[in-house]
Protein backbone atom coordinates (compact mmCIF):
# COMPACT_ATOMS: atom_id res chain seq x y z
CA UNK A 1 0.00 0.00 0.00
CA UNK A 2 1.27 3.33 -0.83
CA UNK A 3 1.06 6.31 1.40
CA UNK A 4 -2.28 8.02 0.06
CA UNK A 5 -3.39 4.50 -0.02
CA UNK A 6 -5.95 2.45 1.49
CA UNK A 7 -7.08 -1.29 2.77
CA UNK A 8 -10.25 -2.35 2.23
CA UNK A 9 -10.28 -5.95 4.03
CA UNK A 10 -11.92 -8.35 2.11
CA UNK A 11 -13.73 -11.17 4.80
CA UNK A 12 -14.68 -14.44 3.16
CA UNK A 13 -16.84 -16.42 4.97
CA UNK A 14 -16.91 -19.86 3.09
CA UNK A 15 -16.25 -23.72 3.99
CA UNK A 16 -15.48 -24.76 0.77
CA UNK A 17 -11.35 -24.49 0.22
CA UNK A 18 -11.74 -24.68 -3.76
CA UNK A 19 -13.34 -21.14 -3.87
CA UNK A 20 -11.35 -19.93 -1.03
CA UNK A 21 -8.45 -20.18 -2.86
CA UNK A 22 -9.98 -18.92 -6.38
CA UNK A 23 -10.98 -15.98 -4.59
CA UNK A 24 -7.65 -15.18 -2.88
CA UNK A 25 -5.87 -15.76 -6.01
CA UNK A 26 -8.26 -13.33 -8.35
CA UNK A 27 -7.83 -11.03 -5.13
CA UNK A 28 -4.24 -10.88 -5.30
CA UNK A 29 -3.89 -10.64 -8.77
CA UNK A 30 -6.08 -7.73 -9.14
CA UNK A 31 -4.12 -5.14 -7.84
CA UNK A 32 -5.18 -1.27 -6.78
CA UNK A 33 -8.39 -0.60 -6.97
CA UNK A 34 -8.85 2.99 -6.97
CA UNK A 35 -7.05 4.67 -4.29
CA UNK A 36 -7.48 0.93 -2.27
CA UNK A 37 -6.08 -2.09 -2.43
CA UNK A 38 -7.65 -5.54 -1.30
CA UNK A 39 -6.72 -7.81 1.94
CA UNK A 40 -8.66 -11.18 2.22
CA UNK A 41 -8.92 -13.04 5.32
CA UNK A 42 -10.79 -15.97 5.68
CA UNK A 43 -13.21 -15.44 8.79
CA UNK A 44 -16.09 -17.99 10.42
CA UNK A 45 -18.89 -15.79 11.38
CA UNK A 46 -20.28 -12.77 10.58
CA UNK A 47 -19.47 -9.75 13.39
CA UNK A 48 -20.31 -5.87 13.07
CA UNK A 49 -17.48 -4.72 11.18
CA UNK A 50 -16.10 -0.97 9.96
CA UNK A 51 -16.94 0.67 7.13
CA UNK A 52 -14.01 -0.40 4.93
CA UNK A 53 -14.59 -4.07 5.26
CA UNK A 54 -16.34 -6.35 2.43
CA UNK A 55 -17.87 -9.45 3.00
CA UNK A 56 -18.05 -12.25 0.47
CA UNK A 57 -20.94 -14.95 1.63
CA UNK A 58 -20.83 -18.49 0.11
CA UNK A 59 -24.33 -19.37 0.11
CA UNK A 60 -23.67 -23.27 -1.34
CA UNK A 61 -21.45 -23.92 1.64
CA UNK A 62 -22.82 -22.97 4.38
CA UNK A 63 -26.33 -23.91 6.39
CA UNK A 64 -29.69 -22.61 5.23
CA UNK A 65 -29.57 -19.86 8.16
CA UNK A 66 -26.59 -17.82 6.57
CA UNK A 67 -29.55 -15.69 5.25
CA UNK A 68 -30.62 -14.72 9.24
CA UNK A 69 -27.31 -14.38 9.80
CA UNK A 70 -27.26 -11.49 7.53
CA UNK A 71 -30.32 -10.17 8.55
CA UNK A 72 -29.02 -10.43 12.11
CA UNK A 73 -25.25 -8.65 11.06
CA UNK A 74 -27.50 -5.55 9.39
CA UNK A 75 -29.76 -5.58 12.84
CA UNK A 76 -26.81 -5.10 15.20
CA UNK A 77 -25.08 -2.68 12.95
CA UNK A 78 -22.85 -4.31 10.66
CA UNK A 79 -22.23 -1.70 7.80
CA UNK A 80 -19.90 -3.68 5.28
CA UNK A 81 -20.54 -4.36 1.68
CA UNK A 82 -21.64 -7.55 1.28
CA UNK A 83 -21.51 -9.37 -1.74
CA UNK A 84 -23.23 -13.46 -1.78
CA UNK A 85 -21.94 -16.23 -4.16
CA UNK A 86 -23.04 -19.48 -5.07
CA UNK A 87 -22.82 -22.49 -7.44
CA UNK A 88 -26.61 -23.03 -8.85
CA UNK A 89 -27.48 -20.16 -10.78
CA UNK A 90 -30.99 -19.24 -8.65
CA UNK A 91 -32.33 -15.86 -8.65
CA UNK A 92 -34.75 -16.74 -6.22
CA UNK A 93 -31.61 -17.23 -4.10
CA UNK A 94 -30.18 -13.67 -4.82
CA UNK A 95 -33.11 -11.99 -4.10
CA UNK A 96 -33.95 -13.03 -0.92
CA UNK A 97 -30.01 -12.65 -0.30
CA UNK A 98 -30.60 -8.52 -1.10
CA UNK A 99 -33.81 -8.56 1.24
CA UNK A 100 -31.65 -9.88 3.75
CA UNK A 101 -29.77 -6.99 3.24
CA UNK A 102 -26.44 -7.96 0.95
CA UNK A 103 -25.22 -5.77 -1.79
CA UNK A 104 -23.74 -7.29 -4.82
CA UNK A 105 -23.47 -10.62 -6.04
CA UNK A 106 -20.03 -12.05 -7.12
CA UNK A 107 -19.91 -16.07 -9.59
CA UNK A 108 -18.63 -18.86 -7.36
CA UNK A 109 -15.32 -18.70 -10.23
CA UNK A 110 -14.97 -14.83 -10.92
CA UNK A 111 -12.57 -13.05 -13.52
CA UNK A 112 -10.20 -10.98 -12.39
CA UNK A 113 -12.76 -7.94 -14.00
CA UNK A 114 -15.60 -9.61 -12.46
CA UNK A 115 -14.06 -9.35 -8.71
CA UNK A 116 -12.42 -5.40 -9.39
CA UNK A 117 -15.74 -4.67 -10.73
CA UNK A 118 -17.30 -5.66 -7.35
CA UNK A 119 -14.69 -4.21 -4.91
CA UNK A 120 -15.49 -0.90 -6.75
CA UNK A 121 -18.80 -0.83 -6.55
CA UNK A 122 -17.78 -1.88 -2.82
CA UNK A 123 -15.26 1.08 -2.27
CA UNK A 124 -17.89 4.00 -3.85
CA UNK A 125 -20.67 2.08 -1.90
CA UNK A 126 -19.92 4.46 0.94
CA UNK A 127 -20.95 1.27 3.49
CA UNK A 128 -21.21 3.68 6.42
CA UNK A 129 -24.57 4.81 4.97
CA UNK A 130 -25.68 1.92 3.41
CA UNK A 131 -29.48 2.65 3.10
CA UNK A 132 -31.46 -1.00 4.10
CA UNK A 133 -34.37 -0.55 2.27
CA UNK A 134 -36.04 -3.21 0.65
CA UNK A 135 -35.23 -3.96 -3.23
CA UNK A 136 -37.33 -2.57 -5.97
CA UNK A 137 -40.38 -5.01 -7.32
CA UNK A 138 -39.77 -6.72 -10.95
CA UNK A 139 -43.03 -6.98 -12.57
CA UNK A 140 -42.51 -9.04 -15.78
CA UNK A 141 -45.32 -8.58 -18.79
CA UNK A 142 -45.41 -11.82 -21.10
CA UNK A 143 -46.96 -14.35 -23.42
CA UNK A 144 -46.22 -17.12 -24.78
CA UNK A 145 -47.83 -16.10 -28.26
CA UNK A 146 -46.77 -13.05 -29.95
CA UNK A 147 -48.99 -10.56 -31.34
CA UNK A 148 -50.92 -9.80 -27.68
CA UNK A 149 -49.81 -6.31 -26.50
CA UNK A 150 -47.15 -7.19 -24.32
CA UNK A 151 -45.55 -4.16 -25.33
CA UNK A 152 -48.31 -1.87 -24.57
CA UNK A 153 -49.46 -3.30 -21.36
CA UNK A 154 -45.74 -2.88 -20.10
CA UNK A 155 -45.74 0.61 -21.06
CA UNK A 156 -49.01 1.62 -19.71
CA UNK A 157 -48.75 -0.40 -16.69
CA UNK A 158 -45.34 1.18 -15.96
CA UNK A 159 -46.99 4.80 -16.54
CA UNK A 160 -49.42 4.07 -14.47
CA UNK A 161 -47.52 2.84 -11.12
CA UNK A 162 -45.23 6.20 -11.83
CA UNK A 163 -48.06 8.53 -11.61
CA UNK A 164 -49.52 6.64 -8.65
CA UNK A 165 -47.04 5.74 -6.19
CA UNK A 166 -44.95 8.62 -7.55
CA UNK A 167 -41.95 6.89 -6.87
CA UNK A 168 -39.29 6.19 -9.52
CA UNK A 169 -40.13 3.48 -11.98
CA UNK A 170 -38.55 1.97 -14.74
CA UNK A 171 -39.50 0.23 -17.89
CA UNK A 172 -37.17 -2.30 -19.50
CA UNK A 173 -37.44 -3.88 -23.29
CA UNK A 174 -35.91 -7.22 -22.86
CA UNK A 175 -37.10 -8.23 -26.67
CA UNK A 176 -33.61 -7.89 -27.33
CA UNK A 177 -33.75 -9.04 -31.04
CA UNK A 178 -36.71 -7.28 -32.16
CA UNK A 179 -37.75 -4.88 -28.86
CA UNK A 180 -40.18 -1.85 -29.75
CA UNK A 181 -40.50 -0.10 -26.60
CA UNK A 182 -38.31 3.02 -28.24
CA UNK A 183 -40.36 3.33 -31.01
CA UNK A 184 -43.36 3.18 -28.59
CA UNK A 185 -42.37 5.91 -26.69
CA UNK A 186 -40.57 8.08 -28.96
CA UNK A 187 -37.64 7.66 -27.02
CA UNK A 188 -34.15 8.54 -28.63
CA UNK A 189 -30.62 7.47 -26.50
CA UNK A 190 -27.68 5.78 -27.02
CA UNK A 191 -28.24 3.82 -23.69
CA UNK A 192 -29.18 0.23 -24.16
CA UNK A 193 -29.76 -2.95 -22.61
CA UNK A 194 -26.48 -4.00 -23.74
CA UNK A 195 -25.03 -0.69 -22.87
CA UNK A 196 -25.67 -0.46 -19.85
CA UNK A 197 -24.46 -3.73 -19.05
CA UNK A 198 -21.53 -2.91 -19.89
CA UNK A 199 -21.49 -0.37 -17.28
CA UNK A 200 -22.67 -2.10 -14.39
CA UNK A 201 -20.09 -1.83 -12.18
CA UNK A 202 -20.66 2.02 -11.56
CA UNK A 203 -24.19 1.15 -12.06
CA UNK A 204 -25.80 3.07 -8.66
CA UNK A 205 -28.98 4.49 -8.12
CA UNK A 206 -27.72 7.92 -9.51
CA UNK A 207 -25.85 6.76 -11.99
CA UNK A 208 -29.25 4.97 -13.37
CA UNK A 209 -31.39 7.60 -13.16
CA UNK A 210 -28.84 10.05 -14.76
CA UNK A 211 -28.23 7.96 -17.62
CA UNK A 212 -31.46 6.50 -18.24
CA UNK A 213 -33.76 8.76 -20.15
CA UNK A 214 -37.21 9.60 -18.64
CA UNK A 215 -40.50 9.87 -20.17
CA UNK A 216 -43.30 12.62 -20.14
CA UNK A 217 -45.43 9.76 -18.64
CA UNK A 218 -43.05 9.59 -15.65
CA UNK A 219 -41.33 6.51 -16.40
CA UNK A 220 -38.05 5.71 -17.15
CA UNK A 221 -36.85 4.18 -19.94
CA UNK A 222 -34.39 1.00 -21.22
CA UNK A 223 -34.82 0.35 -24.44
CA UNK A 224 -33.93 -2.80 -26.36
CA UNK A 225 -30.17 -2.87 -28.42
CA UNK A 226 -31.03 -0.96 -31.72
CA UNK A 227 -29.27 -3.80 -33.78
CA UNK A 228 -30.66 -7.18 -33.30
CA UNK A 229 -26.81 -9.31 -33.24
CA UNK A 230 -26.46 -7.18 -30.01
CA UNK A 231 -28.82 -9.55 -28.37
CA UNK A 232 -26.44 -12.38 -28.47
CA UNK A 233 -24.20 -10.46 -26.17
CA UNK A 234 -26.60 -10.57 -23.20
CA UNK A 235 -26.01 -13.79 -20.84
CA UNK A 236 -28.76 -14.87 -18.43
CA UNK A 237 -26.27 -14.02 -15.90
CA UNK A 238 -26.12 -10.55 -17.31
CA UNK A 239 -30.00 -9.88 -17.13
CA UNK A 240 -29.53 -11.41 -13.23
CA UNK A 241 -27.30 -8.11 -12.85
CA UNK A 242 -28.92 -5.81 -14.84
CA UNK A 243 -32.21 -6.21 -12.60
CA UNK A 244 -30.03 -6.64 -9.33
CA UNK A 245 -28.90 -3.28 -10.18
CA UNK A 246 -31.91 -1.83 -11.27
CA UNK A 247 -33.77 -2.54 -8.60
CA UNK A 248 -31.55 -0.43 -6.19
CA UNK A 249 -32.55 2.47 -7.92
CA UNK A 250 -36.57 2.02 -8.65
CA UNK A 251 -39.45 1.16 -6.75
CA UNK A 252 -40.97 -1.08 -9.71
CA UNK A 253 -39.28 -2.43 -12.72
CA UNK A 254 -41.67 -3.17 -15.45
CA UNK A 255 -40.29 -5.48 -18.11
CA UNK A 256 -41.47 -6.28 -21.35
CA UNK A 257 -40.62 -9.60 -21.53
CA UNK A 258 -41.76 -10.52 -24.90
CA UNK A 259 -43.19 -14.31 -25.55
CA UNK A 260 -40.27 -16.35 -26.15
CA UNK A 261 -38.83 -18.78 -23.58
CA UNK A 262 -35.17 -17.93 -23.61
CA UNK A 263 -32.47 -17.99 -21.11
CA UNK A 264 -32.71 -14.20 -20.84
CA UNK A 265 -36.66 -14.01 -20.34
CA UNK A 266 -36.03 -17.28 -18.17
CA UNK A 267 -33.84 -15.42 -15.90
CA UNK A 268 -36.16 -12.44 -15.61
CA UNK A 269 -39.22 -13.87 -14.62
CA UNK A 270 -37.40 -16.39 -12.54
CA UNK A 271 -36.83 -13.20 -10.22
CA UNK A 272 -39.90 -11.42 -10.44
CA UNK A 273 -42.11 -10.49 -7.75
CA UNK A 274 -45.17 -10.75 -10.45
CA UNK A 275 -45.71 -11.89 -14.03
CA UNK A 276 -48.69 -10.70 -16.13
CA UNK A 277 -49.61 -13.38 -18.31
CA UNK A 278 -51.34 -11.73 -21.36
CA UNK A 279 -53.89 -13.57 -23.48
CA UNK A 280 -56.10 -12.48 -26.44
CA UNK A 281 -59.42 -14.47 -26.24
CA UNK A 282 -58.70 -16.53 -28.83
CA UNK A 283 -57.60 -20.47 -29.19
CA UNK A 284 -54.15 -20.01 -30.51
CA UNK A 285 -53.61 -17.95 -27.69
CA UNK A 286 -55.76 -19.06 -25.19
CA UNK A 287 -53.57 -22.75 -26.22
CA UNK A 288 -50.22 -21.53 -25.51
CA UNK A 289 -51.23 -19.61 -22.15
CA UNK A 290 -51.92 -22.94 -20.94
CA UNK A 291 -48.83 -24.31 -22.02
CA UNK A 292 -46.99 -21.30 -20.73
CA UNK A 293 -49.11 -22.24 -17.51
CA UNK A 294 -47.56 -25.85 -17.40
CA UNK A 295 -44.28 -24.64 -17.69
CA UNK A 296 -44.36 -22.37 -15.05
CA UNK A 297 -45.80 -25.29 -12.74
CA UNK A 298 -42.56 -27.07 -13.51
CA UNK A 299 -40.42 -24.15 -13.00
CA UNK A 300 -42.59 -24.57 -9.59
CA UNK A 301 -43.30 -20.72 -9.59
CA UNK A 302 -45.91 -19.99 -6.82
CA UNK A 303 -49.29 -19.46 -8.78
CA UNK A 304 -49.74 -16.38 -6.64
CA UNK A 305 -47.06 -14.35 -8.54
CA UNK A 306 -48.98 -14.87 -11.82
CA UNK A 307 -51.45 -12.61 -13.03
CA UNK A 308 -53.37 -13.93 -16.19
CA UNK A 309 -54.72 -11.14 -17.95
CA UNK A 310 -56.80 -11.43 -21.68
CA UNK A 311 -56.00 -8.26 -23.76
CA UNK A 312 -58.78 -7.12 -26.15
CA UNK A 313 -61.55 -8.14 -24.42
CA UNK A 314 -64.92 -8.14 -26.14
CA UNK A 315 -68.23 -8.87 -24.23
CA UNK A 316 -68.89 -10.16 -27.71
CA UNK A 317 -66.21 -12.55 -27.36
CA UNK A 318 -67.21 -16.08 -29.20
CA UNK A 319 -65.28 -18.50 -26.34
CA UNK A 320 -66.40 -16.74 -23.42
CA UNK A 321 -65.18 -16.19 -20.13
CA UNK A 322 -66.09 -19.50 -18.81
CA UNK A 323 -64.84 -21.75 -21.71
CA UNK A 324 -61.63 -20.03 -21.39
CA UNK A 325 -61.06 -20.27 -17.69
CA UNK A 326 -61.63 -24.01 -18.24
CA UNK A 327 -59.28 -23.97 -21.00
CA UNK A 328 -56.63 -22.42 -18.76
CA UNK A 329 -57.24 -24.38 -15.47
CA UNK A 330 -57.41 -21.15 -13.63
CA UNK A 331 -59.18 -18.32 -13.07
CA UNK A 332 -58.85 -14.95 -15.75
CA UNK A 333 -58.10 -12.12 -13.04
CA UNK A 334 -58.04 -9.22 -15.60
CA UNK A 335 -59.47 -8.12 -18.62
CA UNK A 336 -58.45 -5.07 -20.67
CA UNK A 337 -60.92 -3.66 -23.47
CA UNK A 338 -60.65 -3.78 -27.03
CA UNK A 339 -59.93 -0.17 -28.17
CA UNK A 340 -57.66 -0.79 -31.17
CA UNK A 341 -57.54 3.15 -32.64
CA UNK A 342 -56.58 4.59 -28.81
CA UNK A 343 -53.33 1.85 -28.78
CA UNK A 344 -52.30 2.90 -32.12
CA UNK A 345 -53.00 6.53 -31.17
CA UNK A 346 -50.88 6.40 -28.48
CA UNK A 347 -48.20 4.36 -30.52
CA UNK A 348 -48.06 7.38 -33.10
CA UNK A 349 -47.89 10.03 -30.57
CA UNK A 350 -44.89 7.72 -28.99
CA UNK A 351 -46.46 8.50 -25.53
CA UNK A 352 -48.48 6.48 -22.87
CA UNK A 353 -52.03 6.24 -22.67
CA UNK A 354 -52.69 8.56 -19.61
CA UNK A 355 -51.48 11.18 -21.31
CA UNK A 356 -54.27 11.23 -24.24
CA UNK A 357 -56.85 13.63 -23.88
CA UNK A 358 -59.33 11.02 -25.59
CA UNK A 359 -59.82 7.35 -24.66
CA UNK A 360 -59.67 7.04 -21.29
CA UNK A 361 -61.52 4.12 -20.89
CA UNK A 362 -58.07 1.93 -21.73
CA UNK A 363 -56.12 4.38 -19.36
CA UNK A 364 -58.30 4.05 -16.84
CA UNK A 365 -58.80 0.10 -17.09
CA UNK A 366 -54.73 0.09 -16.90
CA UNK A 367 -54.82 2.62 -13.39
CA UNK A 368 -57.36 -0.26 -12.20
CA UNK A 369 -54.95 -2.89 -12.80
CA UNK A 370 -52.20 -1.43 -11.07
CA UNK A 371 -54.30 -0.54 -8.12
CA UNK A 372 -55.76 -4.37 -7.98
CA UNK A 373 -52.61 -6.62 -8.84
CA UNK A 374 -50.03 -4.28 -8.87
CA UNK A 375 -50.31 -2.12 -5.68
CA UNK A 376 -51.54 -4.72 -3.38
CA UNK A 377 -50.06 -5.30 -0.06
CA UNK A 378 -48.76 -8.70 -0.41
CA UNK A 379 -46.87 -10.32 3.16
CA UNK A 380 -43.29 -11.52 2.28
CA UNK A 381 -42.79 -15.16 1.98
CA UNK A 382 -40.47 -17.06 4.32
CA UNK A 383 -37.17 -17.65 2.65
CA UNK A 384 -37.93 -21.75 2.58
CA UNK A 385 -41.51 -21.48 1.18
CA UNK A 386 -40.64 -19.82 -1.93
CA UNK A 387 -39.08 -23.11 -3.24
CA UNK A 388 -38.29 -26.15 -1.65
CA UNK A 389 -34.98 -27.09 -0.69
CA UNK A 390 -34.97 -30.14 -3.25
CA UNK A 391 -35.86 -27.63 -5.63
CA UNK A 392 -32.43 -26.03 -5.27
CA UNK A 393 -31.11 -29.00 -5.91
CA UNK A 394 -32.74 -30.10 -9.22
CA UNK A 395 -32.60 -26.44 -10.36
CA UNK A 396 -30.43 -27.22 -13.04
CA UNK A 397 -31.52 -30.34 -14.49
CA UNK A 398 -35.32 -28.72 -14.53
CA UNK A 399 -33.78 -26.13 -16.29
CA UNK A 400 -32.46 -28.21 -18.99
CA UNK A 401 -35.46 -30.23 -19.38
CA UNK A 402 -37.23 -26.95 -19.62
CA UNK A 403 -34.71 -26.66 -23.07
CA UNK A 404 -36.94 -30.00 -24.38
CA UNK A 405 -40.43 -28.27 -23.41
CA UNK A 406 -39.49 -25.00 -25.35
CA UNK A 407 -38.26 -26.89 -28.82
CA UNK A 408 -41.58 -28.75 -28.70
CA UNK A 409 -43.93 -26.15 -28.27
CA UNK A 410 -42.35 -23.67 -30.90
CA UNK A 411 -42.61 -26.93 -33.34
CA UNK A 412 -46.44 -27.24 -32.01
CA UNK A 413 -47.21 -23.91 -32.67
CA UNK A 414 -45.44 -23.61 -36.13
């Protein structure tokens, strides 16, 4: 360490001795960070530490109450960073690790970038002030048919919790081949998807909502990569970070999550708080819902977080509320009208629907919505019930399986 240097002491709390020695050997190889420079120790339980301290948490390795302990650390004062790593890729895992009150999220085999990136997020953290509020909810808009409105709903619904919780709100295109959510909103920027990924790790709450640009509607914007090869530079660990990050700096991330099972969209709605299903009341649609259904019964999502919604609703609708519902094997909890020259309206004035001075029956079916499903006070789920422990366990393998599923439904519905 140099004179106008500093230590930040990195604390690794972790029983398994091949990671241990990954980490110290990325640690020492990554040299100044800043005006800082790293120190790992290997510790065995968590204690309230000083300010220029970083914890790394192995989740794999130790017992299912590491997550209390956290809680516990934050309770009694403990300001450090802390950052959680483990082997399954589970973002049901990482977000109940941020409720608990950790920071950042570092792969059970970083790069050398990987680790600086996190010590510097670590170092402008400014732990001593660590805010422990609770993350930002990720509401995820989808189908598994395109050609429903997933789009618009997104938009709208996004507008909508801006205006009425009038906190800050974002809304993210993750159609990253073919996203329209720009053109939508009229919204010209540079920043990206795949942009700001890129720049993740300076990626704090006012860096996001300097960078990002915001709507007349209220809402901020992320737009989809402009060129459609982009996509393929997005990994499903990627979108984990993105909406790690992003939901430090919003209240509600809405995201457009298009209607194709990929690993992206898989990763995004793994974490959400709520998906809206959206439907048009129609076979071909009403069909792959149910699939879409299935899948997410394997995935063992809890049917709570799903929110199946028909757009384009017509009283004069040949199947019928009922027949569909028994189609679906569940209940429809929303339907938004049929008002096709107000959407496209909207779509050429590249603005939400709120903001029209004519049609405000869609506008005011979306504020509804948001109120009902959106807005609701829902109790927090204990950390076990949200999947089973097996579940952990088989994470991976269901995921592959889910591969099979996907190929034979897009051949079904070609």
């Amino acid at each position: 360490m140099t004179k106008t240097g500093r230590v930040i002491q990195l604390q690794v709390l972790s029983h398994d001795e091949g990671f241990l020695q990954r980490l110290f050997t990325v640690a020492a190889s990554s040299g100044r960070i800043g005006d800082a420079v790293c120190e790992p120790v290997r510790v065995q339980r968590l204690e309230p530490s000083t300010p220029d301290k970083v914890l790394v948490i192995d989740l794999d390795s130790l017992s299912e109450p590491a997550l209390q302990e956290i809680i516990q650390f934050r309770e009694s004062g403990g300001r450090a960073w802390i950052a959680v790593t483990y082997q399954q890729p589970s973002s049901e895992r990482l977000l109940h690790a941020m409720r608990a009150g950790a920071n950042d999220y570092l792969s059970y085999s970083p790069s050398i970038e990987e680790f600086r990136a996190v010590m510097a997020r670590a170092a402008r953290g400014q732990p001593d002030t660590i805010p422990l509020q609770a993350p930002g909810r990720i509401i995820s808009v989808f189908s598994n048919k395109g050609g429903v409105g997933t789009t618009m709903v997104a938009i709208n619904a996004a507008a909508s919790l801006a205006a009425l919780q009038r906190e800050p709100v974002v809304v993210v295109d993750l159609v990253l081949q073919h996203g329209d959510i720009a053109l939508f909103l009229d919204s010209l920027t540079n920043c990206s998807v795949v942009s700001l990924v890129k720049e993740l790790d300076r990626a704090d709450a006012s860096f996001l909502r300097s960078i990002l640009p915001r709507h007349e509607a209220g809402m901020y914007v992320l737009p989809a990569p402009s060129a459609a090869d982009e996509a393929e530079l997005i990994s499903s660990a990627q979108v984990n970070q993105l909406l790690a990050a992003l939901r430090t700096a919003f209240a509600a991330v809405v995201i457009d999550a298009g209607n194709e099972f990929n690993d992206q969209t898989l990763a995004a709605l793994d974490v959400s708080d709520q998906v809206v299903l959206v439907t048009l009341p129609n076979l071909p649609s009403i069909r792959n819902t149910r699939r879409g259904l299935e899948l997410f019964e394997r995935l063992h999502y809890d049917p709570s977080k799903l929110i199946v919604t028909v757009n384009r609703a017509d009283a004069q609708d040949p199947l019928g509320r009922e027949t569909m519902e028994e189609a679906l094997g569940r209940p429809i909890q929303w339907n938004i009208p049929n008002d096709y020259a107000t959407v496209v309206k909207a779509v050429n004035h590249g603005t939400a629907l709120r903001l029209l001075k004519s049609g405000r029956r869609l506008a005011d079916n979306i504020d509804r919505f948001v109120k009902t499903h959106l807005l609701r006070d829902r109790p927090e789920p204990p950390h076990s019930a949200a999947r089973p422990a097996v579940w952990r366990q088989i994470f991976g393998v269901a995921r592959a399986m889910t591969r099979g599923f996907v190929g034979i439904w897009r051949h079904g519905t070609t």
